[in-house]
C-alpha atoms as a PDB file:
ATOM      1  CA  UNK A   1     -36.781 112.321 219.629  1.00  0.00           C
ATOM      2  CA  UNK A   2     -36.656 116.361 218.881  1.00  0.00           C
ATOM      3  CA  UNK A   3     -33.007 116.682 219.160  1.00  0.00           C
ATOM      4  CA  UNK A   4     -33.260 120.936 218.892  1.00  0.00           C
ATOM      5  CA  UNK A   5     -35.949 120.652 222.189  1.00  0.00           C
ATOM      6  CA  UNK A   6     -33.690 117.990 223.936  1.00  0.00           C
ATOM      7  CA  UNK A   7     -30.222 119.516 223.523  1.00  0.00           C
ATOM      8  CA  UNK A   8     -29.283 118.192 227.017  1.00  0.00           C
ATOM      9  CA  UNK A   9     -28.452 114.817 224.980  1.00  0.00           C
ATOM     10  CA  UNK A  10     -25.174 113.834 223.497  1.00  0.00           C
ATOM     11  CA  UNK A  11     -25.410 115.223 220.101  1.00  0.00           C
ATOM     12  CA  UNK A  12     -22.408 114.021 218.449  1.00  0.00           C
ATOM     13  CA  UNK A  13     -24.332 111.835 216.027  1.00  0.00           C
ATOM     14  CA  UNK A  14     -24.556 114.409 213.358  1.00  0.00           C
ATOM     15  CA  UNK A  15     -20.812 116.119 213.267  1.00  0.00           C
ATOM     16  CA  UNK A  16     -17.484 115.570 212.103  1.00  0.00           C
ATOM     17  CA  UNK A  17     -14.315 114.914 213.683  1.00  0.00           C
ATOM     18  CA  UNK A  18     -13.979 118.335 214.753  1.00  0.00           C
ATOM     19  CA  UNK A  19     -15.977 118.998 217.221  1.00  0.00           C
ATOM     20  CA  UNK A  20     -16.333 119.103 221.112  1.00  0.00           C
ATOM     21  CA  UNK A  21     -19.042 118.670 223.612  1.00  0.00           C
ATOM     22  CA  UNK A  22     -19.660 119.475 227.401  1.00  0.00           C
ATOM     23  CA  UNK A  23     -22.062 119.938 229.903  1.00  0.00           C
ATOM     24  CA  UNK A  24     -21.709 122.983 232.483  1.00  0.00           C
ATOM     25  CA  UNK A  25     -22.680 121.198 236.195  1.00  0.00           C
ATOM     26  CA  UNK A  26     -22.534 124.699 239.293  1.00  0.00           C
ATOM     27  CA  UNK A  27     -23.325 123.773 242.495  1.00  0.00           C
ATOM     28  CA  UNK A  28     -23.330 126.894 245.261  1.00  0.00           C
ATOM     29  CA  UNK A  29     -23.613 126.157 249.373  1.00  0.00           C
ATOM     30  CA  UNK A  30     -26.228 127.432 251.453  1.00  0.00           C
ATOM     31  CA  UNK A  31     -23.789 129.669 252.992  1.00  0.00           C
ATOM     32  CA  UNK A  32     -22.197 130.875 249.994  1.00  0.00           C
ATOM     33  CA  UNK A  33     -18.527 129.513 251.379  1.00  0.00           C
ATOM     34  CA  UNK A  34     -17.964 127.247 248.267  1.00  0.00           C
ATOM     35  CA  UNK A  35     -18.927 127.110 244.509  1.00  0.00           C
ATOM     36  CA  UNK A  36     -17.837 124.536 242.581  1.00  0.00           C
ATOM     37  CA  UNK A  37     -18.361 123.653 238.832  1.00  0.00           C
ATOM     38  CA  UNK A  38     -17.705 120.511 237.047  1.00  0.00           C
ATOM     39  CA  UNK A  39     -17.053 120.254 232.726  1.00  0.00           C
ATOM     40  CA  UNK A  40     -17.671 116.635 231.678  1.00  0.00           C
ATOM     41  CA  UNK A  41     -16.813 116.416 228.015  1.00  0.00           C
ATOM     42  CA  UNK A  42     -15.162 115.203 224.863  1.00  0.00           C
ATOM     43  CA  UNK A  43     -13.595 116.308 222.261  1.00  0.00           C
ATOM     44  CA  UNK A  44     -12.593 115.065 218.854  1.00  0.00           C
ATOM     45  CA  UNK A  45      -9.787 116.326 216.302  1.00  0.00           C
ATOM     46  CA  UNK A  46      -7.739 114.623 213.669  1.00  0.00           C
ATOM     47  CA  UNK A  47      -5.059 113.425 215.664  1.00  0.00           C
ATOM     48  CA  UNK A  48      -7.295 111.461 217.855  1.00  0.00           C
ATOM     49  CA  UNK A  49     -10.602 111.876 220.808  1.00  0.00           C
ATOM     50  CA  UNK A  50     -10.366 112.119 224.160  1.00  0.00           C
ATOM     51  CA  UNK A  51     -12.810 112.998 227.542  1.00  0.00           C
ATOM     52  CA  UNK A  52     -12.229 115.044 230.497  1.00  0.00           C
ATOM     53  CA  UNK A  53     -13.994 116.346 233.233  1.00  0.00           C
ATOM     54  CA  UNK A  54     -12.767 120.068 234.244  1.00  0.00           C
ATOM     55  CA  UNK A  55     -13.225 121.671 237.798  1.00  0.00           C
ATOM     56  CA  UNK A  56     -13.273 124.798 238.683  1.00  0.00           C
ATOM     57  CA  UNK A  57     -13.457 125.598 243.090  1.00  0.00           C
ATOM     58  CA  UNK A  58     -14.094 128.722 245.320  1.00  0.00           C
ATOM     59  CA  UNK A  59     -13.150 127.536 248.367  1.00  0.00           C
ATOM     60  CA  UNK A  60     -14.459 129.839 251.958  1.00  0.00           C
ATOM     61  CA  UNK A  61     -10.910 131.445 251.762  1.00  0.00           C
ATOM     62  CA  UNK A  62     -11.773 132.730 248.570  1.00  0.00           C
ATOM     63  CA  UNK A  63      -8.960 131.016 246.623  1.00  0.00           C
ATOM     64  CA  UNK A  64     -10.137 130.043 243.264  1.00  0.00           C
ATOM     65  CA  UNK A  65      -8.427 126.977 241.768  1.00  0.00           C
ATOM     66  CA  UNK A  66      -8.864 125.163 238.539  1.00  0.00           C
ATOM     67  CA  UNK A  67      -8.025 121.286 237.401  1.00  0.00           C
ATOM     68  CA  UNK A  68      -8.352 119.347 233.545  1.00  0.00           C
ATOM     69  CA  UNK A  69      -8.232 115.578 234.457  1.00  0.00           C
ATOM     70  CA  UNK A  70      -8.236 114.056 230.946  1.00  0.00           C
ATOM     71  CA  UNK A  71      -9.461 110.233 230.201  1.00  0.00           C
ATOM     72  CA  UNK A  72      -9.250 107.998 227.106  1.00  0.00           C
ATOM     73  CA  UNK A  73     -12.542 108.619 224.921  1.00  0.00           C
ATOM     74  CA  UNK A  74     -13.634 104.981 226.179  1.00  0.00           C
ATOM     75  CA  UNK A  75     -14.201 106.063 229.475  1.00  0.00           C
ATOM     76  CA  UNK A  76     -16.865 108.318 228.147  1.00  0.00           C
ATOM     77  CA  UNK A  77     -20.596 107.037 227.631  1.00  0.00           C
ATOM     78  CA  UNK A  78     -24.034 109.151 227.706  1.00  0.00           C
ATOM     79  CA  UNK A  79     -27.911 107.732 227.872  1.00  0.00           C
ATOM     80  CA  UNK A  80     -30.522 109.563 226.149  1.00  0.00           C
ATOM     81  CA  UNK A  81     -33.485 108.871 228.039  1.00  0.00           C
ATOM     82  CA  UNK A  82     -33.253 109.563 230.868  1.00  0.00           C
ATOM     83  CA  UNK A  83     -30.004 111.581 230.150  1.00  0.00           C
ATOM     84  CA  UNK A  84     -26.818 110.495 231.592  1.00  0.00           C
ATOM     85  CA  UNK A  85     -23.473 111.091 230.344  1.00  0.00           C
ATOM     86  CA  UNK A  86     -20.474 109.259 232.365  1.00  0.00           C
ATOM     87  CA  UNK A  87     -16.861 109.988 232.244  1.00  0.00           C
ATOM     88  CA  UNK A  88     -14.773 107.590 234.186  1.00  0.00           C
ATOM     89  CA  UNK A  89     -16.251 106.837 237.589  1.00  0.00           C
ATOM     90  CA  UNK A  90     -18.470 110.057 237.551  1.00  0.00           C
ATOM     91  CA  UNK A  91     -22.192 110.441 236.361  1.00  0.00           C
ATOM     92  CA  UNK A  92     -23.645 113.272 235.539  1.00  0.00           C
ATOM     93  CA  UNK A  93     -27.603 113.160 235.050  1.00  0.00           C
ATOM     94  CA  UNK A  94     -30.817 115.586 235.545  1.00  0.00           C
ATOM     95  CA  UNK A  95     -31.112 114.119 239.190  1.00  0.00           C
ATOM     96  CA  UNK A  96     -28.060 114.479 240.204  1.00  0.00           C
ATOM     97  CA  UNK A  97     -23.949 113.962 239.865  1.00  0.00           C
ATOM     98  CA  UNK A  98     -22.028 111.208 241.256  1.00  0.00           C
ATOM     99  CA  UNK A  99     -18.411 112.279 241.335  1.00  0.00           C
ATOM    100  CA  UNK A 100     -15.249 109.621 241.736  1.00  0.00           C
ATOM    101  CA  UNK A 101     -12.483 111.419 240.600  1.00  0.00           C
ATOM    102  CA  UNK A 102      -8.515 111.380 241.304  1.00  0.00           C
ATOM    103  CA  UNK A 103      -5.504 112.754 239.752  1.00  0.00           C
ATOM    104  CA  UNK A 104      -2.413 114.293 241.615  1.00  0.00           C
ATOM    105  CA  UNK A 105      -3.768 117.749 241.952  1.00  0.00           C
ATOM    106  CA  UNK A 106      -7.697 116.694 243.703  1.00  0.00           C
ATOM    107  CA  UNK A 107     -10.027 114.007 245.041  1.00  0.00           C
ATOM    108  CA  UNK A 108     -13.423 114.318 244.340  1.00  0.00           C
ATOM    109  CA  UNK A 109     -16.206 112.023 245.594  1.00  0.00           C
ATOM    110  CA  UNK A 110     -19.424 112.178 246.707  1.00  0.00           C
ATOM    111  CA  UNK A 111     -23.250 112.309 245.241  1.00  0.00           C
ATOM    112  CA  UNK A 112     -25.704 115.339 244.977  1.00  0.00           C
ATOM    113  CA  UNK A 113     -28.967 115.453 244.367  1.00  0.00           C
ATOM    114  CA  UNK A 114     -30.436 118.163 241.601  1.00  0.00           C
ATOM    115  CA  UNK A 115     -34.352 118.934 242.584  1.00  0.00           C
ATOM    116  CA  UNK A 116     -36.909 120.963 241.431  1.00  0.00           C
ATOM    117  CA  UNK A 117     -35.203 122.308 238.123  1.00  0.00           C
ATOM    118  CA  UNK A 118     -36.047 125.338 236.372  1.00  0.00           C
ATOM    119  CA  UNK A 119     -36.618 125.392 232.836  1.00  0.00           C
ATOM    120  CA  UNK A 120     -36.613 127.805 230.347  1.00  0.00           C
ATOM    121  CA  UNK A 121     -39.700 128.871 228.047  1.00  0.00           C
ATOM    122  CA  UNK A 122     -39.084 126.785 224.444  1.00  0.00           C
ATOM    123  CA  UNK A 123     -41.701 126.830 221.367  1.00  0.00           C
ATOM    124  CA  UNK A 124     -41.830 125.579 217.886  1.00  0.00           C
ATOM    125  CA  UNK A 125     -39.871 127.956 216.691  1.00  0.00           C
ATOM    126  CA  UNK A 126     -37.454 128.675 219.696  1.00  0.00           C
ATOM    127  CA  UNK A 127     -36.872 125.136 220.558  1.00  0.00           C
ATOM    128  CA  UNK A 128     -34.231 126.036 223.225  1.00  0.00           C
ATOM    129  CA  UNK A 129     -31.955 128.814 224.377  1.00  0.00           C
ATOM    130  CA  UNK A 130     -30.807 129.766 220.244  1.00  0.00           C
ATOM    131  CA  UNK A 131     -34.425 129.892 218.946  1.00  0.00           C
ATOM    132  CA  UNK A 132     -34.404 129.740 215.544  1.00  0.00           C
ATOM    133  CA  UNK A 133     -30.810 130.121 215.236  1.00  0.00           C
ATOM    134  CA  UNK A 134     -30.502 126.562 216.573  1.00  0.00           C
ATOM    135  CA  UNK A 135     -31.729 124.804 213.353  1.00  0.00           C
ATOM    136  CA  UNK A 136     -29.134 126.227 211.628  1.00  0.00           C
ATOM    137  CA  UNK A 137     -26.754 123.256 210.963  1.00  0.00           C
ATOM    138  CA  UNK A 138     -23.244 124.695 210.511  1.00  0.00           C
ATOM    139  CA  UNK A 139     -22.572 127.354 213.731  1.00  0.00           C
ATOM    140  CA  UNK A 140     -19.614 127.478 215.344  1.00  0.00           C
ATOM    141  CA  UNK A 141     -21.071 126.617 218.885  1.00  0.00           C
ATOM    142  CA  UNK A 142     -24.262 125.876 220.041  1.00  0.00           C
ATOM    143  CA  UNK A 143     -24.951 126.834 223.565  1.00  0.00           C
ATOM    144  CA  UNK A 144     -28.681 125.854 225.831  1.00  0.00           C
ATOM    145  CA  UNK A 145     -29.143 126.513 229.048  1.00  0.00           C
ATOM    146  CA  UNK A 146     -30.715 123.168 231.353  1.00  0.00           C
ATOM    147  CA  UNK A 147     -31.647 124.677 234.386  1.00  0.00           C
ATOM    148  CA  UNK A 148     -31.691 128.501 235.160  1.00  0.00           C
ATOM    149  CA  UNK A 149     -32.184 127.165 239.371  1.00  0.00           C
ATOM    150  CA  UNK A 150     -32.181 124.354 241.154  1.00  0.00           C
ATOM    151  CA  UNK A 151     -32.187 122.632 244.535  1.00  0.00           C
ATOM    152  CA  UNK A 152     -29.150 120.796 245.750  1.00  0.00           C
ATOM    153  CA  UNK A 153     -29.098 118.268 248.548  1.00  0.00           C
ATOM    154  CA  UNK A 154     -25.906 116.252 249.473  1.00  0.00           C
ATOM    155  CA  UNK A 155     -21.988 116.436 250.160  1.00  0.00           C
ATOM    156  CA  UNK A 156     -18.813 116.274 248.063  1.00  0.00           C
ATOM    157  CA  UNK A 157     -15.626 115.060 249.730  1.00  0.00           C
ATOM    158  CA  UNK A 158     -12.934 117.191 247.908  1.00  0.00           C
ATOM    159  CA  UNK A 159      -9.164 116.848 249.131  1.00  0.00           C
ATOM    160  CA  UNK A 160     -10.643 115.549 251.880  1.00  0.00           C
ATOM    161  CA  UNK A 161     -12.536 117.863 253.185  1.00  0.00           C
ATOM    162  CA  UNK A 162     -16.654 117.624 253.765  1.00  0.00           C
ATOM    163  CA  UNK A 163     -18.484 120.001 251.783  1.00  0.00           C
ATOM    164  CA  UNK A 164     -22.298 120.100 252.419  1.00  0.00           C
ATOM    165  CA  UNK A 165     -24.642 120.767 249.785  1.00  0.00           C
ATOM    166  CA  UNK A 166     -27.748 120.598 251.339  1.00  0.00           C
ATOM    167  CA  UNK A 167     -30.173 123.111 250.693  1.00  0.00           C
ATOM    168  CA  UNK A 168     -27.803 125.193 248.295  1.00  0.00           C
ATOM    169  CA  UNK A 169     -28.382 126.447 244.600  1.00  0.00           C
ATOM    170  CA  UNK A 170     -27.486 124.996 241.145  1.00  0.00           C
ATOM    171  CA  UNK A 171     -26.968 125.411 237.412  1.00  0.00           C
ATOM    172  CA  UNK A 172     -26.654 123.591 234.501  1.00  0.00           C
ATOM    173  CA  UNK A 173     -25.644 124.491 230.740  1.00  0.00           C
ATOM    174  CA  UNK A 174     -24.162 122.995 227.695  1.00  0.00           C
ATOM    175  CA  UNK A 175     -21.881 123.991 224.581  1.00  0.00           C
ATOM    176  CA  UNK A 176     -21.361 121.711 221.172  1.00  0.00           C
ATOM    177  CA  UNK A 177     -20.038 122.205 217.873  1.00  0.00           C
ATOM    178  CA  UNK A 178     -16.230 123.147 216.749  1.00  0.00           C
ATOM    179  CA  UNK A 179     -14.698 126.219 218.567  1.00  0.00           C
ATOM    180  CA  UNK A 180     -16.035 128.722 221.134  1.00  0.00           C
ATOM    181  CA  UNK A 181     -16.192 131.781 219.751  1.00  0.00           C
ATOM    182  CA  UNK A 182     -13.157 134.031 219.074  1.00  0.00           C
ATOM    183  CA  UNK A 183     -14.822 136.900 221.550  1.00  0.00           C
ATOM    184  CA  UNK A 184     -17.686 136.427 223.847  1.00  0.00           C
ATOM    185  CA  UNK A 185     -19.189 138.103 226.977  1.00  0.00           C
ATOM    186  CA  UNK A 186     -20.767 135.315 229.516  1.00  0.00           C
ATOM    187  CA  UNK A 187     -22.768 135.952 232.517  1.00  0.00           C
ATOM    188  CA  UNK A 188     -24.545 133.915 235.149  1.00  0.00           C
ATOM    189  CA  UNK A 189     -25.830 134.150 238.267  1.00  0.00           C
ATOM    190  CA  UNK A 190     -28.554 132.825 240.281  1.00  0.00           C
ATOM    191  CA  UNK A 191     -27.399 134.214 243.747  1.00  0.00           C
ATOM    192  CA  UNK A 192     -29.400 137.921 244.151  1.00  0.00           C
ATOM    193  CA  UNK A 193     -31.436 138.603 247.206  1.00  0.00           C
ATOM    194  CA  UNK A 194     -34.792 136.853 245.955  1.00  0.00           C
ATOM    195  CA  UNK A 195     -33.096 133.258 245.595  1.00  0.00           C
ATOM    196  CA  UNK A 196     -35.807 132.611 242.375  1.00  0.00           C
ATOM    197  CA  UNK A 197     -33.733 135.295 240.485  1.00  0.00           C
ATOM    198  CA  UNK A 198     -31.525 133.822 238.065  1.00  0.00           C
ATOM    199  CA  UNK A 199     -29.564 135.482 235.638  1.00  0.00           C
ATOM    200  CA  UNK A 200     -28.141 134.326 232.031  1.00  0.00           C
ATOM    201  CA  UNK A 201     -25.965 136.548 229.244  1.00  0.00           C
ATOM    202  CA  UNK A 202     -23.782 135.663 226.691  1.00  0.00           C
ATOM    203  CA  UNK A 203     -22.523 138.121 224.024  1.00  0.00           C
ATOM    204  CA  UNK A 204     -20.634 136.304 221.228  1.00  0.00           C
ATOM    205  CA  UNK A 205     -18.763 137.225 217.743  1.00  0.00           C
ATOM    206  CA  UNK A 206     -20.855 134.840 215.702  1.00  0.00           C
ATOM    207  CA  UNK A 207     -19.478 133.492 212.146  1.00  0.00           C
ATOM    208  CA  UNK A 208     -21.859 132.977 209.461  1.00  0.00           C
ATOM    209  CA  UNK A 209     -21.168 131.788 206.110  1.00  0.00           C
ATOM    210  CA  UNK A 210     -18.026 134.493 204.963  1.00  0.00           C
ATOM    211  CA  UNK A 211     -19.024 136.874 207.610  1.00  0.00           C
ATOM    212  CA  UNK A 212     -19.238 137.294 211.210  1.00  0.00           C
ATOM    213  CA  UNK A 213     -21.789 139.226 213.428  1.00  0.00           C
ATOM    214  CA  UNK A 214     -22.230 140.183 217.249  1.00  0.00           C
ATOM    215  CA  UNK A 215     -24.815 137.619 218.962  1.00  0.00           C
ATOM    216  CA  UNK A 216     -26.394 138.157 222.309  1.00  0.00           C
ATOM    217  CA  UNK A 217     -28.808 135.997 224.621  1.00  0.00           C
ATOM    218  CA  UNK A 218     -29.617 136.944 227.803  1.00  0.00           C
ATOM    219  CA  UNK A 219     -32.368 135.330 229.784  1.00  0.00           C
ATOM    220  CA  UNK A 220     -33.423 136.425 233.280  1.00  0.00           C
ATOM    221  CA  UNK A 221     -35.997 134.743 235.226  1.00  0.00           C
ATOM    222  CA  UNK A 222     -37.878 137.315 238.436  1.00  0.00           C
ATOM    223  CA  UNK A 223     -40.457 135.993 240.266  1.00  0.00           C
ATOM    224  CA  UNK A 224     -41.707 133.361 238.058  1.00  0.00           C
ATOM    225  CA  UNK A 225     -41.229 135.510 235.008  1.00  0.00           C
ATOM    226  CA  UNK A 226     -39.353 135.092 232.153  1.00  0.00           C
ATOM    227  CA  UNK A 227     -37.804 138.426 230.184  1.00  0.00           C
ATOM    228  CA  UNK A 228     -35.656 136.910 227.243  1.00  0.00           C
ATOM    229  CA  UNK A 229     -33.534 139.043 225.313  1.00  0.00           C
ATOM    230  CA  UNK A 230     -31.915 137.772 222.006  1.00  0.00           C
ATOM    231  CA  UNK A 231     -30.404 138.620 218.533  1.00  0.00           C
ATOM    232  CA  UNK A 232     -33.586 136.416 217.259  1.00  0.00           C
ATOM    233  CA  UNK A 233     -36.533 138.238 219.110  1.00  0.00           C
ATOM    234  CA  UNK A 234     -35.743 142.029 217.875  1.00  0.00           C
ATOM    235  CA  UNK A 235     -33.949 142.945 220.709  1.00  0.00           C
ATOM    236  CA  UNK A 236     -31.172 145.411 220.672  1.00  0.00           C
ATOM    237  CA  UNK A 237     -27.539 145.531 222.157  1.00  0.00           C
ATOM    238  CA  UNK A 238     -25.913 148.662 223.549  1.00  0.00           C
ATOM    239  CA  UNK A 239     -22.426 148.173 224.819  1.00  0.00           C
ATOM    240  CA  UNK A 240     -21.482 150.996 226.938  1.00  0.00           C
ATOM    241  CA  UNK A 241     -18.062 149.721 228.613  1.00  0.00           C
ATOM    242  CA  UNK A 242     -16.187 145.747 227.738  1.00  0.00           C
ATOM    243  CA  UNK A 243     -12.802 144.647 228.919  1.00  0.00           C
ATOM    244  CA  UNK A 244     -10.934 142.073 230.247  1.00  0.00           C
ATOM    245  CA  UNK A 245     -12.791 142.609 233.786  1.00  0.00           C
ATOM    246  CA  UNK A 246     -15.570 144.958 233.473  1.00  0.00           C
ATOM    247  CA  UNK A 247     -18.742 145.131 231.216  1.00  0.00           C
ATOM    248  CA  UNK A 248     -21.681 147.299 231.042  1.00  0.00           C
ATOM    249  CA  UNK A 249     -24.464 146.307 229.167  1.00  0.00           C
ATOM    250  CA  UNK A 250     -27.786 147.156 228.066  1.00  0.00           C
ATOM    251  CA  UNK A 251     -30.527 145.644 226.569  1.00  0.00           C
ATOM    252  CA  UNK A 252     -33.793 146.591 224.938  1.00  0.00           C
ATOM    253  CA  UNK A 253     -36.959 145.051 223.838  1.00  0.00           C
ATOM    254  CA  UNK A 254     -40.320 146.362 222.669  1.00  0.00           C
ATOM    255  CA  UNK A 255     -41.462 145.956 226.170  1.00  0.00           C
ATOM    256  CA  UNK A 256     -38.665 145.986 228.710  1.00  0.00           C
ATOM    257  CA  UNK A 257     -35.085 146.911 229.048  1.00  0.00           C
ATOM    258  CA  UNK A 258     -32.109 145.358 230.999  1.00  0.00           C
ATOM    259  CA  UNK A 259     -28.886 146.759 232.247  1.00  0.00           C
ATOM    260  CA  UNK A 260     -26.172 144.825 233.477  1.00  0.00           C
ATOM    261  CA  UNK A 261     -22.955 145.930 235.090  1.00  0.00           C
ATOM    262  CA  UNK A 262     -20.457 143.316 235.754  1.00  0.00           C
ATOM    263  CA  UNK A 263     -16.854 143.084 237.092  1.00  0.00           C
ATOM    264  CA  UNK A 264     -14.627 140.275 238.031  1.00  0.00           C
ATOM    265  CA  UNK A 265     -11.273 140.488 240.100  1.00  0.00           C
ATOM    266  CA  UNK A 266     -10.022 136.957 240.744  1.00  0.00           C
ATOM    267  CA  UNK A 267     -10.161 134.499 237.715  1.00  0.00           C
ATOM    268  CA  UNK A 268      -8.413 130.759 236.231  1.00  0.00           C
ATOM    269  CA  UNK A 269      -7.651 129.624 233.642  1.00  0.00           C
ATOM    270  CA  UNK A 270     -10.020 126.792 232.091  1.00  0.00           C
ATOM    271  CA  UNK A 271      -9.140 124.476 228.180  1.00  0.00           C
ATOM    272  CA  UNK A 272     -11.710 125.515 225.928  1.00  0.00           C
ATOM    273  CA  UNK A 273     -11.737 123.835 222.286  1.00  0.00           C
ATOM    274  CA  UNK A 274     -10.588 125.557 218.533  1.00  0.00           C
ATOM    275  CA  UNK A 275     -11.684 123.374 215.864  1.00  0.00           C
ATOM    276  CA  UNK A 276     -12.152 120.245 217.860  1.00  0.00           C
ATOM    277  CA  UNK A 277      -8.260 120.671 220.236  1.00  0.00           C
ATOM    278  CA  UNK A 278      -8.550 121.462 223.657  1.00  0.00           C
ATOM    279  CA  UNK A 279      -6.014 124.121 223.624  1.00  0.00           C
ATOM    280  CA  UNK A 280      -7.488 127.640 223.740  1.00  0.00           C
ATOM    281  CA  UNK A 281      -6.858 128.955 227.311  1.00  0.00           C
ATOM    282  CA  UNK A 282      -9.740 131.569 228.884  1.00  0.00           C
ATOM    283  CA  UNK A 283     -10.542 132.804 232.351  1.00  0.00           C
ATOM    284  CA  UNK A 284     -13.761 132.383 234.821  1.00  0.00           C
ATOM    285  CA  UNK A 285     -14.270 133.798 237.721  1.00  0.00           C
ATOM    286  CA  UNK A 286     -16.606 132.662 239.945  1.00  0.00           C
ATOM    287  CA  UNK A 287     -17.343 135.606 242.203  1.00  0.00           C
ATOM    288  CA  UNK A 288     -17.964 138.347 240.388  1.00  0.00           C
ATOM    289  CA  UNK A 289     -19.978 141.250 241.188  1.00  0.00           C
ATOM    290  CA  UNK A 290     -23.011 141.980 238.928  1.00  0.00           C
ATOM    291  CA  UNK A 291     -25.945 144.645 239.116  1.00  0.00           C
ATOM    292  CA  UNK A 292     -28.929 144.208 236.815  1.00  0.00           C
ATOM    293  CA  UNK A 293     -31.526 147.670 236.477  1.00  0.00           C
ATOM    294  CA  UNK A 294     -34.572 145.934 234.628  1.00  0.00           C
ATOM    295  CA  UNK A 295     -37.665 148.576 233.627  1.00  0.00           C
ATOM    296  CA  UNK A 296     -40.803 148.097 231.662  1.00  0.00           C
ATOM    297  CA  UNK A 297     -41.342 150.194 228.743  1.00  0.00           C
ATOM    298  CA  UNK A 298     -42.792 153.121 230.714  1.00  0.00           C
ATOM    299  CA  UNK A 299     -39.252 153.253 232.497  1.00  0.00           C
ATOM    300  CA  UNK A 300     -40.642 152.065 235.492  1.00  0.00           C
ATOM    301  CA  UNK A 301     -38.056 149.775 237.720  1.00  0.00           C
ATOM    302  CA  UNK A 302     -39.633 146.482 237.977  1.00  0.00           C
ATOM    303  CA  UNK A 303     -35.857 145.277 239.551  1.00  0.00           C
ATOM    304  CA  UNK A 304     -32.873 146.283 240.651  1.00  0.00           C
ATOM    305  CA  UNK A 305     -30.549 143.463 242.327  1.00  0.00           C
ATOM    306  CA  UNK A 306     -26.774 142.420 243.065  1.00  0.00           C
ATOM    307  CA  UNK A 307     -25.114 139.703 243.103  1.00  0.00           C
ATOM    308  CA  UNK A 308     -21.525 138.446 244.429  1.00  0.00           C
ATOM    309  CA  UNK A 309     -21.758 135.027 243.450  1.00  0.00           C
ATOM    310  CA  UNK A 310     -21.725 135.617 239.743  1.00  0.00           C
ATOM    311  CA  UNK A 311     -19.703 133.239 237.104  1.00  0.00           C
ATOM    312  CA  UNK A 312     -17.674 135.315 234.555  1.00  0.00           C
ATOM    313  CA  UNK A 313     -15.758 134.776 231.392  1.00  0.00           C
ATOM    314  CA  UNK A 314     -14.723 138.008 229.394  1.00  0.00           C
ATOM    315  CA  UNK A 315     -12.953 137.105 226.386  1.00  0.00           C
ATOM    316  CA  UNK A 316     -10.823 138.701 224.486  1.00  0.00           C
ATOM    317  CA  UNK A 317     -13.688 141.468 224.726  1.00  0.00           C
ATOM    318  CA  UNK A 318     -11.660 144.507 224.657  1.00  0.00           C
ATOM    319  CA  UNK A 319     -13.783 147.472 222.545  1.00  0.00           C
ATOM    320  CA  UNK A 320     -11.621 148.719 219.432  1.00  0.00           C
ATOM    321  CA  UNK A 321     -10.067 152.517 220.165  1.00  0.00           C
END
C-alpha cells in the first residue's frame, strides 16, 4: 500500500520515538448552533507514549470550550484497510465516529455517520495535500487534508444534552511527524453561502536541513472546482496584515489569484506536540469570520464569499516591525 496517497493511515511505522500523530474529526449542525471537533491521537517521547482524544465545542450560546482526556497508549489501536483508528471506547473511521467518552469535565456518546466525502485532486507526483514535499522523509510535520466536505447524519449526547447531526457539514484532516511548526497561519472553512464551497490554508515556518523557509497550502474547492495554491506549484505568497487575530492574505498563480481576510475573536486553548511532548499550548477558534476575493488571471471575480463558521489557529504569527 502507497503510504504518501493513503496518509489517512497510522503512519508510525517508519519514525522514532519522537513523534506524534492525530486525526482532525469537525462536525457542524444544520443550523449552525454547534460545531464540535474531536483530536484522536498519540504521541511518543522518551519518557514514555500515551493517547488522547481532544475536544474542542461551540455550543448555540456561543461559548467555546476545550477538553484533553488522556489514555494509556494501549487503549489506542488503528486498521489500515478500511481505516479505523480507536482510542478507548471511541472509533473514528471514513464512515463515521462512534464516541464513548467520560472524564470529569464532559460526556460524550453517540454515533455519526460521514457520507459522500470530498476528496482532494492527488497525482504521481502530488500524492496528497504536500505534493512533492511529502516524500521528503525528515519534515517537521506532515499535514493532508481527508475530506474538504462531507455529509453528516446522526446525534451526539454531550453533557447530556441531544445534539442532532443530521443533515449538517463535516471535515476531516491529519498532522504526523515531531513538532508543529514554531509559526503557522491555519484556515478552514466549509460554511459560505454555496454549501459545496470549502476552504483550506495553512501558512507555516518550515525547517529544512540548517535552514528554515515560509510554506503555504491553500486549497479551495467552488463549484466542483479545484484552485490549489502551494509553495510546490509556483505559486506566490503576499502577506499584507498577520497577528494574533487578524490575517490578510493573498495568493497568486499563473492563472488565478486568492485573497483571504480572516479574523477571530473568541479562541481555547488546545496541547499541541514539540518533539514528540504534548506540551505546547495554541489557540482555535471556531467561529471566525473569513472573506475570500478569488479572480482569474484577467482580474475577473469568479468568487467572492463569507463565512462565520470558520476554524482558526494564528500562531505566534505576529509580522517583525
Amino acid at each position: 500500500m502507497n503510504r504518501h496517497k493513503n496518509r489517512l493511515q497510522y503512519q508510525r511505522k517508519s519514525y522514532n520515538k519522537a513523534y506524534f500523530e492525530g486525526w482532525y474529526y469537525k462536525q457542524v449542525t444544520a443550523d449552525g448552533k454547534h460545531t464540535i471537533s474531536f483530536i484522536p491521537g498519540v504521541n511518543f517521547e522518551k519518557t514514555g507514549a500515551n493517547s488522547f482524544i481532544q475536544i474542542i465545542h461551540l455550543n448555540e450560546q456561543d461559548d467555546l470550550n476545550a477538553f484533553m482526556i488522556d489514555y494509556p497508549i494501549e487503549a489506542f489501536s488503528s486498521c489500515d484497510v478500511p481505516f479505523s483508528a480507536t482510542v478507548g471506547k471511541s472509533v473514528f473511521s471514513l464512515d463515521g465516529i462512534s464516541l464513548d467518552v467520560e472524564s470529569e469535565e464532559i460526556v460524550v456518546k453517540g454515533n455519526v455517520q460521514l457520507l459522500n466525502l470530498t476528496r482532494i485532486k492527488t497525482s504521481t507526483l502530488n500524492p496528497n495535500i504536500m505534493g512533492w514535499f511529502s516524500y521528503i522523509p525528515f519534515m517537521e510535520c506532515n499535514h493532508d487534508i481527508v475530506s474538504m466536505h462531507h455529509e453528516l447524519n446522526g446525534s451526539l449526547i454531550v453533557n447530556g444534552q441531544v445534539i442532532d447531526f443530521t443533515g449538517g457539514i463535516g471535515y476531516i484532516e491529519k498532522d504526523w511527524g515531531r513538532s508543529f511548526p514554531s509559526s503557522y497561519v491555519w484556515i478552514e472553512s466549509n460554511h459560505f453561502d454555496d454549501s459545496k464551497t470549502g476552504l483550506f490554508c495553512s501558512v507555516a515556518t518550515i525547517p529544512f536541513l540548517a535552514f528554515s523557509f515560509e510554506g503555504f497550502i491553500c486549497n479551495l474547492i467552488h463549484k466542483g472546482v479545484e484552485y490549489r495554491f502551494a509553495t510546490y506549484n509556483g505559486s506566490k505568497l503576499l502577506v499584507n496584515e498577520r497577528s494574533d487575530n487578524k490575517v490578510r492574505l493573498k495568493f497568486m498563480h499563473k492563472e488565478y489569484s486568492l485573497e483571504i481576510q480572516g479574523e477571530v475573536a473568541d479562541t481555547q486553548n488546545l496541547i499541541a506536540p514539540k518533539m514528540g511532548s504534548m506540551n505546547k499550548t495554541i489557540k482555535e477558534g471556531l467561529s471566525g469570520k473569513v472573506e475570500i476575493h478569488l479572480k482569474d488571471k484577467y482580474n475577473q471575480t469568479i468568487l467572492e464569499a463569507v463565512s462565520h463558521k470558520c476554524g482558526m489557529e494564528l500562531v505566534e504569527t505576529l509580522l517583525p516591525k
